[in-house]
PDB file of N, CA and C in Angstrom:
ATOM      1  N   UNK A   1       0.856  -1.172   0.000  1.00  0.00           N
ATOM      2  CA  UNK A   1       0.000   0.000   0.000  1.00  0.00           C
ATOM      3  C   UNK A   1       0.898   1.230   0.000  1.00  0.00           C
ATOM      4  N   UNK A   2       0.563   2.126  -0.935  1.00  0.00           N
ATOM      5  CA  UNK A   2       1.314   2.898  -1.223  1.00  0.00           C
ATOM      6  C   UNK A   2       0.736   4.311  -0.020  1.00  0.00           C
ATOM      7  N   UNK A   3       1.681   5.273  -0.162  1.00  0.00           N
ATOM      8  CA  UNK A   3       1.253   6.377   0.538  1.00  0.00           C
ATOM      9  C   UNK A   3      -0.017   7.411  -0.525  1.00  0.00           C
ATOM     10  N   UNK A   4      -0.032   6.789  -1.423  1.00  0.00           N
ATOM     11  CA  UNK A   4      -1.177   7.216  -1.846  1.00  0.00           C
ATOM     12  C   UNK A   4      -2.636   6.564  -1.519  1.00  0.00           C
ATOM     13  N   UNK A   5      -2.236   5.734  -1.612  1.00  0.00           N
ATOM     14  CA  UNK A   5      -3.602   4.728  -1.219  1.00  0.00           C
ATOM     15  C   UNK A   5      -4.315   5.004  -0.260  1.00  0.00           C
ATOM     16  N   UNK A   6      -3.296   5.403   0.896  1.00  0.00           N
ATOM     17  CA  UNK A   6      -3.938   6.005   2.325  1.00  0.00           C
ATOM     18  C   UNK A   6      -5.541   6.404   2.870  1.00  0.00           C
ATOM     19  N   UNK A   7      -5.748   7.189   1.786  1.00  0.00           N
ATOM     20  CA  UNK A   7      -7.072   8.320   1.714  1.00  0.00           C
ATOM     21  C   UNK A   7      -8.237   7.579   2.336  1.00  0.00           C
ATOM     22  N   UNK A   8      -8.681   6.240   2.392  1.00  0.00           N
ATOM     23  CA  UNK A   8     -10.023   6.075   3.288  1.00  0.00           C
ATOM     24  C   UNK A   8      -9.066   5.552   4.624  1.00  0.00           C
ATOM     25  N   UNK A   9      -8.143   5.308   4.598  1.00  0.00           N
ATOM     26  CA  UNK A   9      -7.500   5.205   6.153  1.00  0.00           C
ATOM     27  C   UNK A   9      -7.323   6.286   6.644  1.00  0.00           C
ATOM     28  N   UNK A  10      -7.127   7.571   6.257  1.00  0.00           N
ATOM     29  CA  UNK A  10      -7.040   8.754   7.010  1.00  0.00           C
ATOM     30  C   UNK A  10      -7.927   9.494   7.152  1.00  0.00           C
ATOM     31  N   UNK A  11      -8.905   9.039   6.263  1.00  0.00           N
ATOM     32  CA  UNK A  11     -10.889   9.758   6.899  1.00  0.00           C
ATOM     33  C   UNK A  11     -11.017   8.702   7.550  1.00  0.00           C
ATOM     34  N   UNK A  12     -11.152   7.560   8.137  1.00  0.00           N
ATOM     35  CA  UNK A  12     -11.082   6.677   9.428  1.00  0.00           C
ATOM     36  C   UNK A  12     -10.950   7.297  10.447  1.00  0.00           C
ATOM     37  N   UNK A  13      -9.191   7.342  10.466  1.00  0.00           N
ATOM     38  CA  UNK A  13      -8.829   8.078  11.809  1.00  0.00           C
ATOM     39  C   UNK A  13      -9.025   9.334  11.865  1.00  0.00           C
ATOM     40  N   UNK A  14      -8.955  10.009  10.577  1.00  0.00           N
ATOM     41  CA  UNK A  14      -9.677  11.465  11.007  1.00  0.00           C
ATOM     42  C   UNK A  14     -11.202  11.478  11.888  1.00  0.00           C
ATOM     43  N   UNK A  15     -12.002  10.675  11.350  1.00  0.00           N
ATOM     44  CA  UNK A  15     -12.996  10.686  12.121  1.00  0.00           C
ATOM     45  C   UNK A  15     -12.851  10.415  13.413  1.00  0.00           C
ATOM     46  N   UNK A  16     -12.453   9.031  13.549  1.00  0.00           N
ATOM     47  CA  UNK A  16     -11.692   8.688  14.933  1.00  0.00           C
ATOM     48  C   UNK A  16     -11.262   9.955  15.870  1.00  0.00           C
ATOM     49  N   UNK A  17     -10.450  10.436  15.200  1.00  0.00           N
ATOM     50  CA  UNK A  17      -9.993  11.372  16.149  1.00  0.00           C
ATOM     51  C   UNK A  17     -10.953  12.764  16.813  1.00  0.00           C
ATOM     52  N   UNK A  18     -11.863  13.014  15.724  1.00  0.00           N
ATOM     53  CA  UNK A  18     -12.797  14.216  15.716  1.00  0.00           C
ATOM     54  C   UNK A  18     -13.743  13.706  16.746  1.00  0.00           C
ATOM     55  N   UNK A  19     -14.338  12.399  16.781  1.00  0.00           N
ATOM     56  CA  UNK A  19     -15.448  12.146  17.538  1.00  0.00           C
ATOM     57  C   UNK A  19     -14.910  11.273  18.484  1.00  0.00           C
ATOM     58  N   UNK A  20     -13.599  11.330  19.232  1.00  0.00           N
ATOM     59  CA  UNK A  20     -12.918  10.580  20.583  1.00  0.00           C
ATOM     60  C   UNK A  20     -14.018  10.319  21.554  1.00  0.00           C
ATOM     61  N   UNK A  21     -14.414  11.739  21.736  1.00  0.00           N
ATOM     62  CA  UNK A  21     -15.271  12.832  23.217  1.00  0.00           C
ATOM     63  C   UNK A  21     -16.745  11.676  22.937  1.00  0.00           C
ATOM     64  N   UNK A  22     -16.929  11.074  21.695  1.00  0.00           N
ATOM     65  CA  UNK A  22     -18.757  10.150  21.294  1.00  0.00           C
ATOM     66  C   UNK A  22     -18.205   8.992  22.246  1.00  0.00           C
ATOM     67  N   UNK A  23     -16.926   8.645  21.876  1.00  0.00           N
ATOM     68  CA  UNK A  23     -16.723   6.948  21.880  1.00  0.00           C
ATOM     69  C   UNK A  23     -16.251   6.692  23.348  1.00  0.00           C
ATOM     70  N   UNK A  24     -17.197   6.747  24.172  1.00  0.00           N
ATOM     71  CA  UNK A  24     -16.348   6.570  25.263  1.00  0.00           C
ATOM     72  C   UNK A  24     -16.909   5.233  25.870  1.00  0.00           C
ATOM     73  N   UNK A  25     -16.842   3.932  24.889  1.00  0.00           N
ATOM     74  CA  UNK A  25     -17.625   3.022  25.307  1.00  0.00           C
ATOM     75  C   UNK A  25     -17.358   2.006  26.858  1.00  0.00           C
ATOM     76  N   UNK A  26     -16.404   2.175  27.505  1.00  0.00           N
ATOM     77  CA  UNK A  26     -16.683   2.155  28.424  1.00  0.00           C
ATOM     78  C   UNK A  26     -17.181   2.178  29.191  1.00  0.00           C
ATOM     79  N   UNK A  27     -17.242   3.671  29.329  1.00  0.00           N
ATOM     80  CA  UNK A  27     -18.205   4.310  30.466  1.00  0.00           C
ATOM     81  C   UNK A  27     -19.537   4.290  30.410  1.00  0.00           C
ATOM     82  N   UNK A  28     -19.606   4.236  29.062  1.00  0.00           N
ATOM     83  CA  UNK A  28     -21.207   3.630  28.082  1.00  0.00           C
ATOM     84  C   UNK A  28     -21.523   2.279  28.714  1.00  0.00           C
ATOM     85  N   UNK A  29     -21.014   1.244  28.908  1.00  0.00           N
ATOM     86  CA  UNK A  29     -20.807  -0.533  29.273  1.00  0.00           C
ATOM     87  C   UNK A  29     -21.152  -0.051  30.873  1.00  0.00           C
ATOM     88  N   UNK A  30     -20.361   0.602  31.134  1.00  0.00           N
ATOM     89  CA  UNK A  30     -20.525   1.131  32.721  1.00  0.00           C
ATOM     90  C   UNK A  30     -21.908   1.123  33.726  1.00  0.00           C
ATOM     91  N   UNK A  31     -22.251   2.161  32.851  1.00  0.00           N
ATOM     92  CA  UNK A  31     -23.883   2.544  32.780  1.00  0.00           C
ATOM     93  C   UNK A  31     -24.726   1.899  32.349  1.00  0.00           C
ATOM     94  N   UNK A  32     -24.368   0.645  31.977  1.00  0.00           N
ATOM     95  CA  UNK A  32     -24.952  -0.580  31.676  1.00  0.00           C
ATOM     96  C   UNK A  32     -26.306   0.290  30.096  1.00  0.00           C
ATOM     97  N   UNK A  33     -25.400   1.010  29.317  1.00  0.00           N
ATOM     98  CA  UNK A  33     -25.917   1.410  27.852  1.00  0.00           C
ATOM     99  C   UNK A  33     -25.710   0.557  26.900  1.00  0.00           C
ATOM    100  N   UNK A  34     -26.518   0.512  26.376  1.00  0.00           N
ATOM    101  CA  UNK A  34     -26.524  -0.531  24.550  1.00  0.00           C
ATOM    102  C   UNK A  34     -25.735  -0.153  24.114  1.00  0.00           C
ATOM    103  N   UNK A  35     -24.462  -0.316  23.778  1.00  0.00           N
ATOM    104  CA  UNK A  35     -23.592  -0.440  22.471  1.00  0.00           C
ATOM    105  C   UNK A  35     -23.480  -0.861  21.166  1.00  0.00           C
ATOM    106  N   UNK A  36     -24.425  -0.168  20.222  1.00  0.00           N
ATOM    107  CA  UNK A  36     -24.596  -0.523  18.840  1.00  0.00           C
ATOM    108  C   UNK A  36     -25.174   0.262  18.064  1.00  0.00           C
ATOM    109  N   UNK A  37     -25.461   0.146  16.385  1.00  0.00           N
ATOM    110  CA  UNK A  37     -25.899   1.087  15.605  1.00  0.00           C
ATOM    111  C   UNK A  37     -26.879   0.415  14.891  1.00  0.00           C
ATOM    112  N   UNK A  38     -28.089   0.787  14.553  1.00  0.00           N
ATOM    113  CA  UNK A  38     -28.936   0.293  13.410  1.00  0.00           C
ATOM    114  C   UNK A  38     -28.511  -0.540  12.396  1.00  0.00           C
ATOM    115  N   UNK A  39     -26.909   0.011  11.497  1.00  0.00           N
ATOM    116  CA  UNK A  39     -26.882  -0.627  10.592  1.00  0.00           C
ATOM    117  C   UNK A  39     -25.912  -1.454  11.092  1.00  0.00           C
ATOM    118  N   UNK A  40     -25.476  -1.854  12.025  1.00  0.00           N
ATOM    119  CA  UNK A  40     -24.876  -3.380  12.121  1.00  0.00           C
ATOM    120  C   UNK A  40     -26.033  -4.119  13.061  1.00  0.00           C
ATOM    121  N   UNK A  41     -26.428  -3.541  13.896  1.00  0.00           N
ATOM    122  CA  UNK A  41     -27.913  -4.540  14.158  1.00  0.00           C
ATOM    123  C   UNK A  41     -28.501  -5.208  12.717  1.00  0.00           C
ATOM    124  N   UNK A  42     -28.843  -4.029  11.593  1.00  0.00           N
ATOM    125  CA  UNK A  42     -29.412  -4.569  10.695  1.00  0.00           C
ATOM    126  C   UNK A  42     -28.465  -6.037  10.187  1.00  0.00           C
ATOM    127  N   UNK A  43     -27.618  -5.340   9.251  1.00  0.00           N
ATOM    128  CA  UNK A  43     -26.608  -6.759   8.604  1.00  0.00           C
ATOM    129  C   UNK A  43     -26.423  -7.595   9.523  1.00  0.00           C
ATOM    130  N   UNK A  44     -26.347  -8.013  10.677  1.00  0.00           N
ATOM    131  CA  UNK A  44     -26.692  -8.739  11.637  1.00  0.00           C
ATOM    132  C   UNK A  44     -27.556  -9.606  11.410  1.00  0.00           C
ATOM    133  N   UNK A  45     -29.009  -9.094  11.733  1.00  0.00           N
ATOM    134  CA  UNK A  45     -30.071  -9.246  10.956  1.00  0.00           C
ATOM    135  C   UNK A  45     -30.567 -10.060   9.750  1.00  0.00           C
ATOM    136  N   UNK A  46     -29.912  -9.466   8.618  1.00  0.00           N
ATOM    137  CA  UNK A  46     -30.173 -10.451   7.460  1.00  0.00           C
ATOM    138  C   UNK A  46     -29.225 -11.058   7.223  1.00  0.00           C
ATOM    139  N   UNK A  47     -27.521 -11.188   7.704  1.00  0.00           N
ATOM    140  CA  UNK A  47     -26.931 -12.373   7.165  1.00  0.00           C
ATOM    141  C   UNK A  47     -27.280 -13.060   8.317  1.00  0.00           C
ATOM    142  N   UNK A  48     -27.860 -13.566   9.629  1.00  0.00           N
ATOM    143  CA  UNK A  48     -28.593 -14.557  10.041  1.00  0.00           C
ATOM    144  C   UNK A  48     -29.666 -15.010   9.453  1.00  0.00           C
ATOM    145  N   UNK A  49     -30.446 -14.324   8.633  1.00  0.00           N
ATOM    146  CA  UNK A  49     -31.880 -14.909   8.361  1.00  0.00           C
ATOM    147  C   UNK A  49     -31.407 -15.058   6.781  1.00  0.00           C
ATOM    148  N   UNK A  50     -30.257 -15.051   6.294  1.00  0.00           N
ATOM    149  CA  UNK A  50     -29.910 -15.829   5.168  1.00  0.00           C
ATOM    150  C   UNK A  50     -29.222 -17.243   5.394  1.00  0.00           C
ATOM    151  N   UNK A  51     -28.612 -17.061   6.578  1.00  0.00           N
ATOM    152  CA  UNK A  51     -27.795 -17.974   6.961  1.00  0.00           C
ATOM    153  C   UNK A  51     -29.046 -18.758   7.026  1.00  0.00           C
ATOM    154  N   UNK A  52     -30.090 -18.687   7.934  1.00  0.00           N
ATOM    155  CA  UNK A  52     -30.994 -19.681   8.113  1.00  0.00           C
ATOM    156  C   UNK A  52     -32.042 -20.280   7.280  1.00  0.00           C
ATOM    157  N   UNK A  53     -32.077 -19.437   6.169  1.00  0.00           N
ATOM    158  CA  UNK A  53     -32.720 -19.813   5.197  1.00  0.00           C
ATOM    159  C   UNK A  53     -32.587 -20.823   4.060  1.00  0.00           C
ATOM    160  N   UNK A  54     -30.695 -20.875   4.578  1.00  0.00           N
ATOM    161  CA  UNK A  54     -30.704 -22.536   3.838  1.00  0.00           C
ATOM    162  C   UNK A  54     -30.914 -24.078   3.910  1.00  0.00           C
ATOM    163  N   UNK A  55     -31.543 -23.928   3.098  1.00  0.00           N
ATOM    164  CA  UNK A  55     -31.999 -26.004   3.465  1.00  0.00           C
ATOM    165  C   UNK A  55     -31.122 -26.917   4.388  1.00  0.00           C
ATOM    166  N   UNK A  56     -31.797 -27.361   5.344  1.00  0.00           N
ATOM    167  CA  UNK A  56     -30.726 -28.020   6.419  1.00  0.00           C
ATOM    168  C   UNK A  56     -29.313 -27.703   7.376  1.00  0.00           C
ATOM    169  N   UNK A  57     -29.518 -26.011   7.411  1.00  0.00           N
ATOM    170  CA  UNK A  57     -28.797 -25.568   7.946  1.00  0.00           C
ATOM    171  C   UNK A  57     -28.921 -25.378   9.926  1.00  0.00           C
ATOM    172  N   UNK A  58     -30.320 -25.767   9.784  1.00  0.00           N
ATOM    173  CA  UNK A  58     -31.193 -25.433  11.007  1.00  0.00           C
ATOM    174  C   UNK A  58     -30.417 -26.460  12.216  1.00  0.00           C
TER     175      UNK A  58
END
């Protein structure tokens, strides 16, 4: 990987870094708070109910 390539790894941690002060999941776990987002609940979601939807997988 070149140093060009970089560019969605450094809007990652750029984000990362901008929203530190959101992620404080810890203290979130602490407070005994849900830790999660819609869209991985979702894909969650349907690759189980694909998973289960195959013949004799049950």
């Amino acid at each position: 990987m070149g140093l060009t390539k970089r560019e969605n790894i450094d809007k990652c941690a750029d984000y990362l870094l901008k929203n530190k002060v959101r992620l404080q999941y810890g203290e979130e776990l602490k407070s005994f708070y849900p830790i999660a987002s819609g869209v991985i609940e979702g894909a969650c979601r349907h690759l189980i109910n694909d998973r289960l939807d195959i013949t004799g997988v049950r």
